[in-house]
Protein backbone atom coordinates (compact mmCIF):
# COMPACT_ATOMS: atom_id res chain seq x y z
CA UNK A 1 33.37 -44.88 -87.10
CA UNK A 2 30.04 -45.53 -85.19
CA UNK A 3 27.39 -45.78 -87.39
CA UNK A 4 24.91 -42.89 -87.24
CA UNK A 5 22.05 -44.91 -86.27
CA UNK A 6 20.75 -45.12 -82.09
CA UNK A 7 23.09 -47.80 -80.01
CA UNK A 8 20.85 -48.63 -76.72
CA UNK A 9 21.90 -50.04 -73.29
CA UNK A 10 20.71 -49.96 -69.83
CA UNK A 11 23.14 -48.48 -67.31
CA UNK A 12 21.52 -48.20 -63.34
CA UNK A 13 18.38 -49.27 -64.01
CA UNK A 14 17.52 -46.84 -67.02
CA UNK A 15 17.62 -47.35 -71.12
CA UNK A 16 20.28 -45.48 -72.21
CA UNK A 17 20.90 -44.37 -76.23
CA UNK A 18 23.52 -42.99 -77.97
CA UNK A 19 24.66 -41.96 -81.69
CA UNK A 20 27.43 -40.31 -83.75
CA UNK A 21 26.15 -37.01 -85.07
CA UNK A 22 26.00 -36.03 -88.58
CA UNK A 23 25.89 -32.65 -89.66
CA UNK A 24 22.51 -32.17 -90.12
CA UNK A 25 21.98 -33.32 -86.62
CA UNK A 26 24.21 -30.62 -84.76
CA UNK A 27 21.04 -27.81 -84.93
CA UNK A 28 18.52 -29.71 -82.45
CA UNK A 29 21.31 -30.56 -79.60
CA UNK A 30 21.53 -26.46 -79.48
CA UNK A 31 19.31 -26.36 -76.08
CA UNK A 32 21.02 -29.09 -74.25
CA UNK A 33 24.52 -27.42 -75.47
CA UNK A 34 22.77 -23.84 -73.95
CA UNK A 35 21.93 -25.80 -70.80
CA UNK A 36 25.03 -27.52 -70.14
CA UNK A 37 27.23 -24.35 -71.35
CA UNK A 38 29.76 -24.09 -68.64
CA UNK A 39 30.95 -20.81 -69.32
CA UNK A 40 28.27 -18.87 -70.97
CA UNK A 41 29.67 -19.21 -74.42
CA UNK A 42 30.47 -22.22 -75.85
CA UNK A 43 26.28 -22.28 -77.11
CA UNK A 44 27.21 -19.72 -79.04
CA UNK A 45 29.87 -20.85 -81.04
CA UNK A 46 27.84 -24.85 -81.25
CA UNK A 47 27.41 -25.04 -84.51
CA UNK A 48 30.92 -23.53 -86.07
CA UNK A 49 32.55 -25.52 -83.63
CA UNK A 50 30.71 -28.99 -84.21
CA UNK A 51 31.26 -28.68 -87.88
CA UNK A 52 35.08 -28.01 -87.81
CA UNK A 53 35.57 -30.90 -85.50
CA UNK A 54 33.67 -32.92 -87.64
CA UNK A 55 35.11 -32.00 -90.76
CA UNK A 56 38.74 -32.05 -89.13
CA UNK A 57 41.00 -34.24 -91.03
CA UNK A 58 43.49 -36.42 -91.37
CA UNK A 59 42.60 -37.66 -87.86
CA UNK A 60 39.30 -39.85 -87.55
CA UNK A 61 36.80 -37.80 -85.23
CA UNK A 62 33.72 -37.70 -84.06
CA UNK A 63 30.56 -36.31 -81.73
CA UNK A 64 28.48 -39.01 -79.97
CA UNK A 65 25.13 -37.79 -78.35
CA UNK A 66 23.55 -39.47 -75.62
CA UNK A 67 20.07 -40.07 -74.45
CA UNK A 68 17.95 -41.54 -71.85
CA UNK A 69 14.88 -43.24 -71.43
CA UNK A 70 12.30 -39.97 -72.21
CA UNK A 71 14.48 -38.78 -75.50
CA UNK A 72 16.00 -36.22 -74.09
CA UNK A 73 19.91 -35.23 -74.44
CA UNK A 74 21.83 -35.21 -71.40
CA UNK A 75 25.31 -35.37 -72.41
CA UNK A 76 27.48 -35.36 -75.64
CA UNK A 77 31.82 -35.76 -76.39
CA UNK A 78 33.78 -34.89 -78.98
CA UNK A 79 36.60 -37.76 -79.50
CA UNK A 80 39.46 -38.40 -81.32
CA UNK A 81 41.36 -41.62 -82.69
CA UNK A 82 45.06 -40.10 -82.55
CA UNK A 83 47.65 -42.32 -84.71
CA UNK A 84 48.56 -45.24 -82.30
CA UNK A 85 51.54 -45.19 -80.40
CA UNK A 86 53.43 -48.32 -79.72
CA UNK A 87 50.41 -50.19 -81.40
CA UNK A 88 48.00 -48.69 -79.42
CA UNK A 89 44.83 -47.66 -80.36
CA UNK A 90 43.42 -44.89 -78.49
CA UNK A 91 40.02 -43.04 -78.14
CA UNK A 92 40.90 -39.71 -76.98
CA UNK A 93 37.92 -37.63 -75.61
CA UNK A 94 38.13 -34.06 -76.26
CA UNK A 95 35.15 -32.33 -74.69
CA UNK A 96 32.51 -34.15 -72.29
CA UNK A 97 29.12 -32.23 -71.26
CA UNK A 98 26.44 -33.66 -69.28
CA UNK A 99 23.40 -32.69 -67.36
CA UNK A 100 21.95 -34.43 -64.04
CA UNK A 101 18.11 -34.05 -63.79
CA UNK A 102 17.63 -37.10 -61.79
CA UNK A 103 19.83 -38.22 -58.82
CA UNK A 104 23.09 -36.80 -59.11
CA UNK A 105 25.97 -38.29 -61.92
CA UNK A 106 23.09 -40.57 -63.12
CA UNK A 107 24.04 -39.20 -66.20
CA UNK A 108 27.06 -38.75 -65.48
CA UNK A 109 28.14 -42.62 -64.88
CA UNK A 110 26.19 -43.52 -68.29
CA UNK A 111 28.18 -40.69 -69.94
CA UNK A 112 31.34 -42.74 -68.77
CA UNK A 113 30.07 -46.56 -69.78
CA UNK A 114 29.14 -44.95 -72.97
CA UNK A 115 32.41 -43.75 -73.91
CA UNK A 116 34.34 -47.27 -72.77
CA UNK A 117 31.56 -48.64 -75.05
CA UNK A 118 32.60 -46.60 -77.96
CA UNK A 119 36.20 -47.01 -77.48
CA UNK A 120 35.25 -50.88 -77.61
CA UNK A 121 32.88 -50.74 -80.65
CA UNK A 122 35.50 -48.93 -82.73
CA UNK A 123 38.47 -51.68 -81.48
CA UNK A 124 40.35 -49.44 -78.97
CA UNK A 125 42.91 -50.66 -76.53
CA UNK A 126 42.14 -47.56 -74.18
CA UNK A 127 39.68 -44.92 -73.84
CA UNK A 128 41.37 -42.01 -72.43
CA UNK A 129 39.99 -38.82 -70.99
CA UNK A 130 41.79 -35.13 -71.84
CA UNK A 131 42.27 -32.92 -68.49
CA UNK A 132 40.57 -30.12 -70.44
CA UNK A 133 37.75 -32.22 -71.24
CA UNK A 134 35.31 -30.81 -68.72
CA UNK A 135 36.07 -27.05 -68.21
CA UNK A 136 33.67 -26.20 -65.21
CA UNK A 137 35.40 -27.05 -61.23
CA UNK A 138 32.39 -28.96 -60.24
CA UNK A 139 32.29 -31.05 -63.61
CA UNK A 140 36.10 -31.85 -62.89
CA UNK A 141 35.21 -33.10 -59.28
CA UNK A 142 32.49 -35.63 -60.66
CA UNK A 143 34.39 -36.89 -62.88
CA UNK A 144 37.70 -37.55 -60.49
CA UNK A 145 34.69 -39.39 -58.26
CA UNK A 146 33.00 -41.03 -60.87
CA UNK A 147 35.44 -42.22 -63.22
CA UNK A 148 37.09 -44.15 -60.41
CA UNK A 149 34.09 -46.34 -59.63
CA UNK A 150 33.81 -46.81 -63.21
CA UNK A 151 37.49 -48.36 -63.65
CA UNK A 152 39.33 -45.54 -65.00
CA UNK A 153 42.49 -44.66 -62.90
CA UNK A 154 43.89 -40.64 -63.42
CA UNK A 155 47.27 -38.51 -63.45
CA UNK A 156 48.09 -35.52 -65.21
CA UNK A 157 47.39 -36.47 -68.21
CA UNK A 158 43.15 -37.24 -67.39
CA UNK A 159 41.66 -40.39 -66.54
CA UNK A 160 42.25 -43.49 -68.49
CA UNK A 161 40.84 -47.08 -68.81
CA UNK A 162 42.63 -49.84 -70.70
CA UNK A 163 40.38 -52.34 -72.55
């Protein structure tokens, strides 16, 4: 698992920081999760929801919050490490938020070299991205655009990068 301290790298120009979340750290990403709340509920159920995931056994899961330059949290998955098939290990991602407050899928793209950085750090052989990951139509488009330039290829089944 990624340790719970701060990874750093700069992705277009801009410092970028991430960590895997701890309990105790779930609370303070509640605003971002309010902001970034596609349907108008998901804040709401945060906290219950973060925990179980965490706490979710036998598979090894996690929650991996990302930051930019200023400190402030613009975008967060949930992922998975499903039992390999075929000898392949997998980093399945779940649930992807993000917010753009600069040009648009700024955060977006570092969301996406983040997670291909994750899947690398804990010794993947693909990082692949659930259909029902991103829930709202416009977050769907963005990532069909984006996750193309950034060397994942989709089908049915999301977007996937080999690595």
């Amino acid at each position: 698992m990624p340790a719970p301290h701060p990874y750093s790298m700069p992705i277009d120009g801009i410092a970028w920081s991430w960590q895997a979340l701890e309990p105790a750290d779930l609370e303070p990403l509640l605003p971002f999760v309010m902001a970034a709340d596609p349907s108008g509920t998901e804040a709401l159920y945060w906290k219950r929801d973060a925990m179980a995931w965490l706490e979710a056994r036998p598979t090894p899961r996690g929650i991996i919050s990302v930051k930019c330059l200023a400190g402030l949290n613009l975008a967060l998955f949930f992922y998975a490490l499903p039992q390999s098939v075929g000898g392949l290990r997998r980093l399945a991602v779940e649930r992807l938020r993000w917010l753009e407050l600069a040009r648009p899928h700024r955060s977006l793209d570092a969301l996406l070299a983040i997670v291909v950085e994750t899947g690398r750090q804990l010794d993947c052989d693909e990082v692949s991205i659930l259909p029902h990951a991103a829930t709202e139509r416009s977050a769907k488009s963005a990532l069909d655009s984006r996750a193309e330039l950034a060397g994942f290829d989709s089908d049915a089944a999301g977007w996937r990068q080999r690595l």
